[in-house]
N, C-alpha and C. Protein backbone atom coordinates (compact mmCIF):
# COMPACT_ATOMS: atom_id res chain seq x y z
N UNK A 1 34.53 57.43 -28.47
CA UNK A 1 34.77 56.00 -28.61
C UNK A 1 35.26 55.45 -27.28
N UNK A 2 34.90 54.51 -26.95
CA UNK A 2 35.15 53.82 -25.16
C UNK A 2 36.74 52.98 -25.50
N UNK A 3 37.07 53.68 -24.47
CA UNK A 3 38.38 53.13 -24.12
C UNK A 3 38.39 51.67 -23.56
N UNK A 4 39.39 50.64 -23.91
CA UNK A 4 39.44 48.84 -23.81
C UNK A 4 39.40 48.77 -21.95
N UNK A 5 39.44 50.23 -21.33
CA UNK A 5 39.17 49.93 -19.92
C UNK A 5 38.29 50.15 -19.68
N UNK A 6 37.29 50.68 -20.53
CA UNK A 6 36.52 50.84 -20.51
C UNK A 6 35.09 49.37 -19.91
N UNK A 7 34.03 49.36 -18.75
CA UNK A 7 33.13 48.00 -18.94
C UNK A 7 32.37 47.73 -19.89
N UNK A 8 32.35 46.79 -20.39
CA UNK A 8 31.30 46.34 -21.37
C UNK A 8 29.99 46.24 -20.93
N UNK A 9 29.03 46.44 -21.56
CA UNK A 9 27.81 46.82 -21.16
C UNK A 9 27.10 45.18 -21.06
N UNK A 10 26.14 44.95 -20.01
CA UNK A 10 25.30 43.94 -19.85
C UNK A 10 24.05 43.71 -20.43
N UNK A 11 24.35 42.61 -21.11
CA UNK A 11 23.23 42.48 -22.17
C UNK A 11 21.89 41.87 -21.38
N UNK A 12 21.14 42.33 -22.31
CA UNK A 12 19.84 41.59 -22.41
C UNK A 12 19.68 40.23 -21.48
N UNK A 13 20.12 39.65 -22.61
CA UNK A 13 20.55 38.19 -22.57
C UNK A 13 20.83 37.64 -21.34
N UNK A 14 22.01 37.86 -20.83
CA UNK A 14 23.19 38.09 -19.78
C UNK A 14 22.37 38.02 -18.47
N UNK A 15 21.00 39.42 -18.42
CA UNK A 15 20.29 39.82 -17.35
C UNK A 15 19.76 38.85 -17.00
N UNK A 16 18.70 38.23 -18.29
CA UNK A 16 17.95 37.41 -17.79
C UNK A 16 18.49 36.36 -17.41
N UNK A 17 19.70 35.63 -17.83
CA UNK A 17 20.30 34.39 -17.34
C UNK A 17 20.80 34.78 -16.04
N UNK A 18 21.55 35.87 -15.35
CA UNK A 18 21.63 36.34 -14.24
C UNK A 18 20.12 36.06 -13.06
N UNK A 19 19.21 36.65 -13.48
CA UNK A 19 17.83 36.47 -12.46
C UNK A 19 17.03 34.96 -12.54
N UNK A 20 17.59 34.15 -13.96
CA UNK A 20 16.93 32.67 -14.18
C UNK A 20 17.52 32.43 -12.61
N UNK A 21 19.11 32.89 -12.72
CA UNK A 21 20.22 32.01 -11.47
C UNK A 21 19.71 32.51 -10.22
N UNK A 22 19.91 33.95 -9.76
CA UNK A 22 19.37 34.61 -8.94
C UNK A 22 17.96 33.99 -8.28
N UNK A 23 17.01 33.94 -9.34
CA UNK A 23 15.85 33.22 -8.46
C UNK A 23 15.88 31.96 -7.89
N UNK A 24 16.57 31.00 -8.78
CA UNK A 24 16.88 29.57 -8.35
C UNK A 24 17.08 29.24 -7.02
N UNK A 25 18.27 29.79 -6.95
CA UNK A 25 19.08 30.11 -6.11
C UNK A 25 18.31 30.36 -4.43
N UNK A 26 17.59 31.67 -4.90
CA UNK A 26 16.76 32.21 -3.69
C UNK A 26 16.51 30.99 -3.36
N UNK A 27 15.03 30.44 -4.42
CA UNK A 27 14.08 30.09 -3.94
C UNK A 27 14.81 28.35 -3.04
N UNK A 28 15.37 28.31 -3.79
CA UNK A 28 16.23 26.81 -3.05
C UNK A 28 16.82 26.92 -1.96
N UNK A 29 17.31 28.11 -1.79
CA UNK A 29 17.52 28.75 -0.38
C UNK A 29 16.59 28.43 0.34
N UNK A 30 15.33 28.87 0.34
CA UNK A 30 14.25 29.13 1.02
C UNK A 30 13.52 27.71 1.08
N UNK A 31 13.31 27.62 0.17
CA UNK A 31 13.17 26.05 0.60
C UNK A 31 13.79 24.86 1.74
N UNK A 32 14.81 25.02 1.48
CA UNK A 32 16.03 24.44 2.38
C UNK A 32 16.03 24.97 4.04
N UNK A 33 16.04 26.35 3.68
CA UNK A 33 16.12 27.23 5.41
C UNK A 33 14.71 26.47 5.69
N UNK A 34 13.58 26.91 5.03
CA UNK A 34 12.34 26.11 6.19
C UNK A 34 12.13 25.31 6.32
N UNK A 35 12.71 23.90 5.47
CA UNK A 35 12.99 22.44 5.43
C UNK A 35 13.63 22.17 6.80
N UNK A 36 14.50 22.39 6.96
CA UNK A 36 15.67 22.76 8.27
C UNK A 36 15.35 23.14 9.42
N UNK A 37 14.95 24.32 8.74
CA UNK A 37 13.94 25.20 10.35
C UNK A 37 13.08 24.31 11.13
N UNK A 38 12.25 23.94 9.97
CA UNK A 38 10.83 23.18 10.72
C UNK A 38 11.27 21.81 11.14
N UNK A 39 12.09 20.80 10.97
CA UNK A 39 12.13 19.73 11.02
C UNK A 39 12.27 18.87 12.28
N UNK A 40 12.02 18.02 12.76
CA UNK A 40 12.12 17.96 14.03
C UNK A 40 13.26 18.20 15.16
N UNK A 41 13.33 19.11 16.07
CA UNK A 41 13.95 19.80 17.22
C UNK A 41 14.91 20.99 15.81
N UNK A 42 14.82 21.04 14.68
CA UNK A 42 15.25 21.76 14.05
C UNK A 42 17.04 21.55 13.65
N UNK A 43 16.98 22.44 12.85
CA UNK A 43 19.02 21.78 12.03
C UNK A 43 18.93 23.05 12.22
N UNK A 44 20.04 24.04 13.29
CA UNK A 44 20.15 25.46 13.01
C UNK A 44 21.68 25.27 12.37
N UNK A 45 22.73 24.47 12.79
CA UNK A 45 23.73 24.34 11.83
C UNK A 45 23.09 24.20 10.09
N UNK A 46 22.40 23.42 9.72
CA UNK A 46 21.68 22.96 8.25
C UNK A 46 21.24 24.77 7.78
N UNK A 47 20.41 25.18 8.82
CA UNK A 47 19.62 26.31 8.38
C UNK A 47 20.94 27.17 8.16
N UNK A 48 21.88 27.46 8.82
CA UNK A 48 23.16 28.59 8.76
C UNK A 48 24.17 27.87 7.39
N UNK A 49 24.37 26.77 7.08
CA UNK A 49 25.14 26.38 5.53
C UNK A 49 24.37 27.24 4.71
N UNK A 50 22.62 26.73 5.02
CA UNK A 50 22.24 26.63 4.13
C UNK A 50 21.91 28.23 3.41
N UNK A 51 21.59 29.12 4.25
CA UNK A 51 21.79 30.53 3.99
C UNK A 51 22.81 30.97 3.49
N UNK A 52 23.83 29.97 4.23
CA UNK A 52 26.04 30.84 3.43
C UNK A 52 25.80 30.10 2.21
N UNK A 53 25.07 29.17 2.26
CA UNK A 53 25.75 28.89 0.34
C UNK A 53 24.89 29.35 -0.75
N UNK A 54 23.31 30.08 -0.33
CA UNK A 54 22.72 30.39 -1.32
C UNK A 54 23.11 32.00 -1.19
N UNK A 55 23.58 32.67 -0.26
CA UNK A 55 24.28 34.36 0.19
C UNK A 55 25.54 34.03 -1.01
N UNK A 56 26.35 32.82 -1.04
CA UNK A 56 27.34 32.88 -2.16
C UNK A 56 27.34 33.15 -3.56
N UNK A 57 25.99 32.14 -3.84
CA UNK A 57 25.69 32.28 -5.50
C UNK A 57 24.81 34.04 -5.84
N UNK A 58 24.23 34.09 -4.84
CA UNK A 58 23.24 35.28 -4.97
C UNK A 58 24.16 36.49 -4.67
N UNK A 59 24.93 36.31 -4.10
CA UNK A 59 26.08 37.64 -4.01
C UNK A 59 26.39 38.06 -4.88
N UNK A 60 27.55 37.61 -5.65
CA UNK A 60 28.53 37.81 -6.42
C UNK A 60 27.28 37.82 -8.29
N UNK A 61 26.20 37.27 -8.12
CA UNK A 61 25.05 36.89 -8.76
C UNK A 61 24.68 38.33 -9.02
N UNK A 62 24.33 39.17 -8.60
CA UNK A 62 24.05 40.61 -8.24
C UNK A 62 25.21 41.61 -7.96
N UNK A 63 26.12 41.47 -7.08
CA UNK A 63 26.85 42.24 -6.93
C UNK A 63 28.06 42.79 -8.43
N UNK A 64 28.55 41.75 -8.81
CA UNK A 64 29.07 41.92 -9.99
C UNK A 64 28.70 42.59 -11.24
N UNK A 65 27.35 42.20 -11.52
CA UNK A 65 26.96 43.06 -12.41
C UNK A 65 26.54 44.74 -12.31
N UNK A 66 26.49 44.66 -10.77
CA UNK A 66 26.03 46.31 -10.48
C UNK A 66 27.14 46.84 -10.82
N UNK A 67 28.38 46.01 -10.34
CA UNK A 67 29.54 47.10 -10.48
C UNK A 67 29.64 47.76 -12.28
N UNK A 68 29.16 46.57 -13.05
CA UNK A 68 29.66 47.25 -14.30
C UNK A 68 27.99 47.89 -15.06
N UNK A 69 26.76 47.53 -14.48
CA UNK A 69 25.60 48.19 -15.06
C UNK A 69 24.74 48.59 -13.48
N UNK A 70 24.70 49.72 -13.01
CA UNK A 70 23.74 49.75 -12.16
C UNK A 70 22.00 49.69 -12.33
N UNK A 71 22.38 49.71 -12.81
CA UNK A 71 20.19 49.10 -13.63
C UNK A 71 20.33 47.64 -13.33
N UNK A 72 20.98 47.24 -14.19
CA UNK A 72 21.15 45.17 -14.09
C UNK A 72 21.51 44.98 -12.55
N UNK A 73 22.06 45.61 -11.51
CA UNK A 73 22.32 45.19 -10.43
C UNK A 73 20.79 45.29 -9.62
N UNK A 74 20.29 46.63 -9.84
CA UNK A 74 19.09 47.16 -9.24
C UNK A 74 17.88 45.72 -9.55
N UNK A 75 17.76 45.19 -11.40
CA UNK A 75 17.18 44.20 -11.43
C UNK A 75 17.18 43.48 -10.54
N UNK A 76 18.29 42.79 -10.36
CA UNK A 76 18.52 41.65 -10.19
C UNK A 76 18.75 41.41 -8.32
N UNK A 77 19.00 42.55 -7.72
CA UNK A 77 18.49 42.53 -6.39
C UNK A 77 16.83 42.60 -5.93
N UNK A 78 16.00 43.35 -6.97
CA UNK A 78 14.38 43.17 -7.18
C UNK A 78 14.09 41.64 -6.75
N UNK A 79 14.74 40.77 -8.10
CA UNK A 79 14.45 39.93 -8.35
C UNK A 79 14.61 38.51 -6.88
N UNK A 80 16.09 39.34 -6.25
CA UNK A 80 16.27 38.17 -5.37
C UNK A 80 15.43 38.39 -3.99
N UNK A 81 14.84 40.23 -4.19
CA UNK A 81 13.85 40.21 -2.94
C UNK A 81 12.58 39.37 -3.15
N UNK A 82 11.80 40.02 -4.54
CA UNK A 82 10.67 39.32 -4.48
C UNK A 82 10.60 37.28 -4.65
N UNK A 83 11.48 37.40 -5.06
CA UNK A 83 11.46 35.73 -5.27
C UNK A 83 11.86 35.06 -3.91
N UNK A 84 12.71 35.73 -2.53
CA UNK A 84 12.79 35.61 -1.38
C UNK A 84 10.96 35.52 -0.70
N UNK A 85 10.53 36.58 -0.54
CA UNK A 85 9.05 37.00 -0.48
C UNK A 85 8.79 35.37 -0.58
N UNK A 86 8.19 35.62 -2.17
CA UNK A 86 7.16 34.64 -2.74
C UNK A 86 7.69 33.11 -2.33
N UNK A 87 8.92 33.13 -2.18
CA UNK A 87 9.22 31.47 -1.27
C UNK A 87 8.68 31.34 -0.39
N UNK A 88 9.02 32.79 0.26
CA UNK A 88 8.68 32.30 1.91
C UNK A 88 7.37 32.33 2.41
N UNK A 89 6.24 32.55 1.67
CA UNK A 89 5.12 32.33 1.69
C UNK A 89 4.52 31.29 0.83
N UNK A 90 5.17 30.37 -0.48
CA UNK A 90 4.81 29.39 -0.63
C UNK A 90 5.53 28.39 -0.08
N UNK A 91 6.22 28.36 0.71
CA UNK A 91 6.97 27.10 0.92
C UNK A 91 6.16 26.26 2.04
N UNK A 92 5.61 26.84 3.00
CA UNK A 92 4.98 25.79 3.72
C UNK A 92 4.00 24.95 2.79
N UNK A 93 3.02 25.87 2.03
CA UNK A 93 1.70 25.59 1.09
C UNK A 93 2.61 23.85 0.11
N UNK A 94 3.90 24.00 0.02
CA UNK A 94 4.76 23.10 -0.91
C UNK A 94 4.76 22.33 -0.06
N UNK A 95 5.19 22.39 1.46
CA UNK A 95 5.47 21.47 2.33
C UNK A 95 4.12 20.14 2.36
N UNK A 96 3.06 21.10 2.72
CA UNK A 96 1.94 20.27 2.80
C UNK A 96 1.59 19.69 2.13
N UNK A 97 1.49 19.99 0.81
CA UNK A 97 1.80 19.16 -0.63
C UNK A 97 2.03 17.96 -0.70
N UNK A 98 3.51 17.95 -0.45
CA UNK A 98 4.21 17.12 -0.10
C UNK A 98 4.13 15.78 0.55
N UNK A 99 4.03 16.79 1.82
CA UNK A 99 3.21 15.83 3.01
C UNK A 99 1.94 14.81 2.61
N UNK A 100 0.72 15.79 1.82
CA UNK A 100 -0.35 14.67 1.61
C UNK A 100 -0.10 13.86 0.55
N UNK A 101 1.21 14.08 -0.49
CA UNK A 101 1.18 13.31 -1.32
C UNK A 101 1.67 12.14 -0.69
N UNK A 102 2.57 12.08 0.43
CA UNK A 102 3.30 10.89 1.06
C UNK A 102 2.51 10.22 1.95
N UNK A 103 1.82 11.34 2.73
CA UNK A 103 0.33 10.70 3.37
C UNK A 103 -0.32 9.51 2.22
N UNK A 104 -0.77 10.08 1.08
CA UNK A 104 -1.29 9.20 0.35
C UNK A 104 -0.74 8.06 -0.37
N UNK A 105 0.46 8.44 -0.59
CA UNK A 105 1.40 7.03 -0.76
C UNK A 105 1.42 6.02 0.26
N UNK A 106 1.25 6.67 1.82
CA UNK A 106 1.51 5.46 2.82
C UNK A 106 0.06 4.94 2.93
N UNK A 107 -0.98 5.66 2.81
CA UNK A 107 -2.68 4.79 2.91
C UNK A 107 -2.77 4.03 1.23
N UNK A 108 -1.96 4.25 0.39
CA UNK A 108 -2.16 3.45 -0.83
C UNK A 108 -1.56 1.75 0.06
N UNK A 109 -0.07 2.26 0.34
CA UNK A 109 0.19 0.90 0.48
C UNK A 109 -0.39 0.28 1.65
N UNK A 110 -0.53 0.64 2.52
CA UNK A 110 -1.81 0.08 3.53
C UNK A 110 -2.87 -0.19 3.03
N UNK A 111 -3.49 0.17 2.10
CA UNK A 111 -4.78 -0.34 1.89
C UNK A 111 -4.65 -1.69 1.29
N UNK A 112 -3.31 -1.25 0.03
CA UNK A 112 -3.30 -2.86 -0.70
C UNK A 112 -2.55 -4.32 0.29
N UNK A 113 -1.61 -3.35 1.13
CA UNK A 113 -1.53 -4.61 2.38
C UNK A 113 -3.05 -5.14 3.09
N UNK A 114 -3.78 -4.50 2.98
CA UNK A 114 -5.45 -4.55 3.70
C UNK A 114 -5.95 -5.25 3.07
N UNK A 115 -6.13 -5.27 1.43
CA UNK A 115 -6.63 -6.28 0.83
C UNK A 115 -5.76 -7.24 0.87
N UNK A 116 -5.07 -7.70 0.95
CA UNK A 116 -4.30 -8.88 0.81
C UNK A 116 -4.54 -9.72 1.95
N UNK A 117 -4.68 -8.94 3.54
CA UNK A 117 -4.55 -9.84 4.85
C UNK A 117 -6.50 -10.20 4.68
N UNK A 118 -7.51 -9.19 3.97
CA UNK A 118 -8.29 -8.89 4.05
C UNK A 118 -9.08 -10.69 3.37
N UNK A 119 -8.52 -10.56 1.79
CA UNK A 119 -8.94 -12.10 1.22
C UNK A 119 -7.98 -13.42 2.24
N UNK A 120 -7.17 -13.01 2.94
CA UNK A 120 -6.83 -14.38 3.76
C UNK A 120 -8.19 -14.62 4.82
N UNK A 121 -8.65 -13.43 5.30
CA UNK A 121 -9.14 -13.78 6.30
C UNK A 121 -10.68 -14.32 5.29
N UNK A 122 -11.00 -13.96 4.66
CA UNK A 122 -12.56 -14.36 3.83
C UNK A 122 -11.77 -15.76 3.37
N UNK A 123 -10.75 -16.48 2.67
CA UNK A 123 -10.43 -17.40 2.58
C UNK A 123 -10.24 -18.57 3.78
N UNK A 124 -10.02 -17.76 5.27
CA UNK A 124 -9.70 -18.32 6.04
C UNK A 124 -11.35 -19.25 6.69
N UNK A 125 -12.44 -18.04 6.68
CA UNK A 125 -13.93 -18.33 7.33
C UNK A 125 -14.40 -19.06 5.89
N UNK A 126 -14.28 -19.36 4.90
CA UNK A 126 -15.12 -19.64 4.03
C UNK A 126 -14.97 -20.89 3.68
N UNK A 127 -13.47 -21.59 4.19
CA UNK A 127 -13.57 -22.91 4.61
C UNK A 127 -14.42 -23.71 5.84
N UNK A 128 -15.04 -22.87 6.46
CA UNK A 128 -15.71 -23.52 7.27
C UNK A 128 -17.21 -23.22 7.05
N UNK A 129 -17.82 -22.50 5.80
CA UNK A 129 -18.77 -22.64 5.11
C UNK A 129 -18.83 -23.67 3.91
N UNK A 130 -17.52 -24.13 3.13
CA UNK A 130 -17.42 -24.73 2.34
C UNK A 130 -16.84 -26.49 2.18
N UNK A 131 -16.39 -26.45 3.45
CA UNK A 131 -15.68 -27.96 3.75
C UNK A 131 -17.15 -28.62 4.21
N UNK A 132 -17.29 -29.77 4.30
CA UNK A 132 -18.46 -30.16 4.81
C UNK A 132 -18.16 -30.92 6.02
N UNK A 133 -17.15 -31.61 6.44
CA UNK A 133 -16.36 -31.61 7.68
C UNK A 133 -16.29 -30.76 8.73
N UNK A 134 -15.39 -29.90 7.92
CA UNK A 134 -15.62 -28.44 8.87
C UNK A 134 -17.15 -27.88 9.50
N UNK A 135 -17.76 -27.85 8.56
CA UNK A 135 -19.31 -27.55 8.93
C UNK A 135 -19.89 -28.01 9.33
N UNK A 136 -19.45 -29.94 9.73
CA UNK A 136 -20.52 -30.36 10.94
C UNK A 136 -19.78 -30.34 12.09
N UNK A 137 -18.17 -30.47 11.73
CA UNK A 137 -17.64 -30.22 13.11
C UNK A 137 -17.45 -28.90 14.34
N UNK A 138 -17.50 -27.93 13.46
CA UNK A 138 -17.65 -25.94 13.70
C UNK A 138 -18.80 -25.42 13.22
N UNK A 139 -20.07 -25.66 13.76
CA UNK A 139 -21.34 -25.32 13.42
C UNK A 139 -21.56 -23.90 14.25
N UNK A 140 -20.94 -23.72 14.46
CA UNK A 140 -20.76 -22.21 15.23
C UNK A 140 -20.13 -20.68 14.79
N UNK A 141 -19.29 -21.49 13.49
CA UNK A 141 -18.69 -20.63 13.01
C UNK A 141 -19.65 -20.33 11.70
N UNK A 142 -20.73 -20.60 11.91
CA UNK A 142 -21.78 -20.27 10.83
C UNK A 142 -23.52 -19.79 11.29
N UNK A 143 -23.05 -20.06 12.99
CA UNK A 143 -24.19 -19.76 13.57
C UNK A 143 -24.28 -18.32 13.63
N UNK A 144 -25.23 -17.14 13.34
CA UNK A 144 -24.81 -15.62 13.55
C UNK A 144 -25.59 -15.50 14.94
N UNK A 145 -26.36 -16.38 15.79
CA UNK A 145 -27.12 -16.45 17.18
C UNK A 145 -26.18 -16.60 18.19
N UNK A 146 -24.82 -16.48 17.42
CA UNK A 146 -23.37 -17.31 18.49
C UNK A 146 -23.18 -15.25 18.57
N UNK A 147 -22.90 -14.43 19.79
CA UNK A 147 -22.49 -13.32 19.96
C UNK A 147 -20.87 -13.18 18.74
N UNK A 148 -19.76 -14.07 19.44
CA UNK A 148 -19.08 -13.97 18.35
C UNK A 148 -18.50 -14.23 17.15
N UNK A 149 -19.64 -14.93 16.61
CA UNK A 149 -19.75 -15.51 14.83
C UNK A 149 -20.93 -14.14 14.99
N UNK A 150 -21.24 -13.19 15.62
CA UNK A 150 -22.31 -12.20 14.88
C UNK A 150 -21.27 -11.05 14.50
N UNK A 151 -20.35 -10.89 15.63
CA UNK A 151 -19.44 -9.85 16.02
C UNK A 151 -18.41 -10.14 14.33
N UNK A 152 -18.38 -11.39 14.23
CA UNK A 152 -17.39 -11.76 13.27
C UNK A 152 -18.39 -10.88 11.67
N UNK A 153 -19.16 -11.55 11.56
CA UNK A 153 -19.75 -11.31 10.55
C UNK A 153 -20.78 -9.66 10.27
N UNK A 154 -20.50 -9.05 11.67
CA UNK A 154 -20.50 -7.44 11.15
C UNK A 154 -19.02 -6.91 10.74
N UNK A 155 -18.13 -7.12 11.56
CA UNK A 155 -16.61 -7.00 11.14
C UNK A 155 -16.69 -7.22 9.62
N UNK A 156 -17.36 -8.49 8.84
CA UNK A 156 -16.68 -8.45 7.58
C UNK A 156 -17.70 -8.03 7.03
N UNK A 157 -18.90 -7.42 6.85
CA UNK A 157 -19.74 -6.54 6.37
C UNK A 157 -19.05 -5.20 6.63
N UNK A 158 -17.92 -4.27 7.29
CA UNK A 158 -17.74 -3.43 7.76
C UNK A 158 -16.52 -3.36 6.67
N UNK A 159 -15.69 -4.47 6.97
CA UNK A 159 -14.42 -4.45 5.87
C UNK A 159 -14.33 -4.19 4.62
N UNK A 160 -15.49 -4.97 3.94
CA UNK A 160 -16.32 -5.15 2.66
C UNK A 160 -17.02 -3.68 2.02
N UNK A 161 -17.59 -2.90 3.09
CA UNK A 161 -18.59 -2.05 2.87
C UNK A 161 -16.66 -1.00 2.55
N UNK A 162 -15.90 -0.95 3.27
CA UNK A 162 -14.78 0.36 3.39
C UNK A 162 -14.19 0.07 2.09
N UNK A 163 -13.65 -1.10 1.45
CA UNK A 163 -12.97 -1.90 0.62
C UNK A 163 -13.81 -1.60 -0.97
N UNK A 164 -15.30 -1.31 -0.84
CA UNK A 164 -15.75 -0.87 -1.92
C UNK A 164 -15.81 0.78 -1.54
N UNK A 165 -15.43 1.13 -0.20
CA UNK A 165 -15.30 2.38 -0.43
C UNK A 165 -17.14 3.18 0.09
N UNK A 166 -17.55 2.78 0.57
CA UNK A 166 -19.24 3.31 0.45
C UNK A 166 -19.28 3.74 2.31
N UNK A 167 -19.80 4.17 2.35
CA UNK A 167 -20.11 4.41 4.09
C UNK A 167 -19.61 6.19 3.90
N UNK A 168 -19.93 6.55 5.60
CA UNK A 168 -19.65 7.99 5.59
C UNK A 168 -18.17 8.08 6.34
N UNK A 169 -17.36 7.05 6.74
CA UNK A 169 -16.32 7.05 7.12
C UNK A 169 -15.39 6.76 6.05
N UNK A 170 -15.81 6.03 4.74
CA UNK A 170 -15.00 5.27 3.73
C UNK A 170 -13.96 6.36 3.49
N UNK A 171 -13.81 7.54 3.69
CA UNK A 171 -12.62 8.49 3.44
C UNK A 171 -11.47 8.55 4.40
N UNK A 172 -11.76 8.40 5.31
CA UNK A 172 -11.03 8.50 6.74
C UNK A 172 -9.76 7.70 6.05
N UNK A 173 -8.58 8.10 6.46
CA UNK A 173 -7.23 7.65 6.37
C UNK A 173 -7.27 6.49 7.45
N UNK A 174 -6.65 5.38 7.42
CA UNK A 174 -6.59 3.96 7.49
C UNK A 174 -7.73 3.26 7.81
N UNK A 175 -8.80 3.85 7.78
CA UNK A 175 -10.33 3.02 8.27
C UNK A 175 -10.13 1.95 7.20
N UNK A 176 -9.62 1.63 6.02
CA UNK A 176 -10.26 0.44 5.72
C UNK A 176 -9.03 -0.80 6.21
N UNK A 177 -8.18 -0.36 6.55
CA UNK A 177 -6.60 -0.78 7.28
C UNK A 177 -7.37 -1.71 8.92
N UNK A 178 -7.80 -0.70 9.45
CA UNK A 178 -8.41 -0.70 10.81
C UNK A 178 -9.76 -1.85 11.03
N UNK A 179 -10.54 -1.62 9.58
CA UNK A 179 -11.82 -3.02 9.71
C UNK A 179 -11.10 -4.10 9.34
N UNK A 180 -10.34 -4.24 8.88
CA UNK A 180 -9.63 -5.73 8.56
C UNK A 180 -8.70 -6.10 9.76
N UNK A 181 -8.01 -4.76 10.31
CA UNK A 181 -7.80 -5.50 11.89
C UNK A 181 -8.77 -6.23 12.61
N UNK A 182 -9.97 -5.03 12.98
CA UNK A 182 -10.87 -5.47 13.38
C UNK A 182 -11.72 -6.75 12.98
N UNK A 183 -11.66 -7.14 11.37
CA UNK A 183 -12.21 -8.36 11.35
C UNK A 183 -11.45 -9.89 11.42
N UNK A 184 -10.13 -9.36 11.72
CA UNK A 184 -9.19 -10.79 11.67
C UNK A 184 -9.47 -10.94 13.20
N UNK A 185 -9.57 -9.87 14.22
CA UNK A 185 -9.36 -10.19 15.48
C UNK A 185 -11.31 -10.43 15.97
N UNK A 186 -11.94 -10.45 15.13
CA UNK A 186 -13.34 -11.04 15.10
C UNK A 186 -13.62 -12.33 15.22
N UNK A 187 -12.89 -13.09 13.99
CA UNK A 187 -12.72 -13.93 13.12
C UNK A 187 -11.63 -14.94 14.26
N UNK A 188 -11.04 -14.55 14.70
CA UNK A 188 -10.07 -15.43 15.57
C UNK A 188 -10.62 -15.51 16.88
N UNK A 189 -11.49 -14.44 17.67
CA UNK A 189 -12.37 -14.75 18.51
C UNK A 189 -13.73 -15.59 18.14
N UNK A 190 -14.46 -15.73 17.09
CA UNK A 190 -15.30 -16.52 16.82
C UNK A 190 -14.41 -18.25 16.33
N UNK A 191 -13.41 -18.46 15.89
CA UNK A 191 -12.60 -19.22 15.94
C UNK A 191 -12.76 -20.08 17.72
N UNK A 192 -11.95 -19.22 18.44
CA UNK A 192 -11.56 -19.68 19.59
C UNK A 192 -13.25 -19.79 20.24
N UNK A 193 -14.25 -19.29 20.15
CA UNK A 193 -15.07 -19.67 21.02
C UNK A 193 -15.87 -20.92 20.27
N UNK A 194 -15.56 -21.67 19.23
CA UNK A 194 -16.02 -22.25 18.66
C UNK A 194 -14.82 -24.02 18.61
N UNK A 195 -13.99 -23.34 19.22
CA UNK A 195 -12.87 -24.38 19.36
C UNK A 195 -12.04 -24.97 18.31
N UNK A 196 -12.32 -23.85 16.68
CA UNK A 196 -11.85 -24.07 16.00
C UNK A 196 -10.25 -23.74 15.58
N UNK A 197 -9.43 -23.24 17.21
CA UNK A 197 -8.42 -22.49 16.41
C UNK A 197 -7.16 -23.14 15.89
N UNK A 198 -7.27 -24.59 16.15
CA UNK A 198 -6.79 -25.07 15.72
C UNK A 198 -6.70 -25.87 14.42
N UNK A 199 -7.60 -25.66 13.32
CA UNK A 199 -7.81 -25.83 12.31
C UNK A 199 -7.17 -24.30 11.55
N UNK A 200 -7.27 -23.31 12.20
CA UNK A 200 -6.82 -22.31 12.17
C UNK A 200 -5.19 -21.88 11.56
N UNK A 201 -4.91 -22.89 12.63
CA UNK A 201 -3.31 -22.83 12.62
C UNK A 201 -2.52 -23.30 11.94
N UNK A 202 -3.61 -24.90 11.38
CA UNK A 202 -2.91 -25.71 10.52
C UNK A 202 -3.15 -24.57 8.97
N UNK A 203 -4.32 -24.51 8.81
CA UNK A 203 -4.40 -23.48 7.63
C UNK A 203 -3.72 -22.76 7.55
N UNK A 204 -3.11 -21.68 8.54
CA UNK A 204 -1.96 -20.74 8.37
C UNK A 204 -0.99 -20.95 7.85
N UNK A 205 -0.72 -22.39 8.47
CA UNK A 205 0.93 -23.08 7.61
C UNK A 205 0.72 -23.87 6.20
């Protein structure tokens, strides 16, 4: 019969909630150290916390239980190698992840800033197709024989074509950002050589 000084034995149970912690632990470690590591000119203070405070939980995480089951200790140091391992070879693969998901968050909101400057500028030329004032006074801004009312009006065939997405560039990260530059600064040169930019201006306000 075991004596009350005897250690109590480590359950089941116990183990696995031990290695749930143990891996956590690692892997957040590891995460953190190459977060740190890599970041620009690098955090070697960040990277050195960040090793002492996951060495804290993972210590005493493992070490404790060896003292009273050496099997459960043996686990549970397994556990904090291979889950060390398997971080440190997925963590960049996570990084990049990451990265293109934020990549794609910043070309979402660029694009819908793109449409927005995109219908000012088709609102801006389409008064001078639609006013009849405008159109006998700026007959240039409808001429496509004018170099830049042609320049203007491939610009917004170019904007149009990215904006539905079709072409072999339509994937490219900010190309459809970039034709709506390109067609406002079209659009304001066919303006100015047409002497309209001052109708321009008042429209702006």
């Amino acid at each position: 019969m075991p004596s009350l000084a005897d250690p109590a034995p480590v359950g089941a149970w116990q183990v696995l909630t031990l290695a749930l912690v143990v891996a956590a632990a690692v892997a957040g470690t590891a995460y953190l150290v190459w977060k740190h590591r890599n970041s620009d000119g690098g955090l070697p203070d960040a990277v050195f916390w960040d090793g002492f405070a996951g060495l804290a939980v993972v210590g005493p995480a493992v070490v404790l239980p060896a003292l009273v089951s050496p099997w459960a200790g043996l686990l549970l140091a397994a556990v904090a190698a291979s889950t060390a391992v398997a971080s440190y070879r997925w963590a960049p693969r996570v990084f990049r992840w990451q990265e293109t998901r934020r990549a794609a968050r910043h070309a979402a909101a660029a694009d819908t800033a793109a449409a927005d400057r995109h219908r000012a500028a088709l609102t801006r030329w389409q008064r001078y197709e639609l006013d009849p004032a405008l159109c006998i006074d700026f007959p240039a801004m409808s001429d496509p024989g004018r170099p830049e009312t042609a320049a203007m009006l491939k610009a917004m065939k170019d904007a149009e074509r990215l904006r539905r997405g079709t072409g072999p560039d339509s994937q490219a990260p900010g190309g459809y950002s970039t034709a709506v530059d390109r067609l406002e600064h079209a659009l304001a040169e066919a303006e100015r050589a047409a002497g309209a930019l001052q109708v321009s201006s008042k429209g702006a306000r």
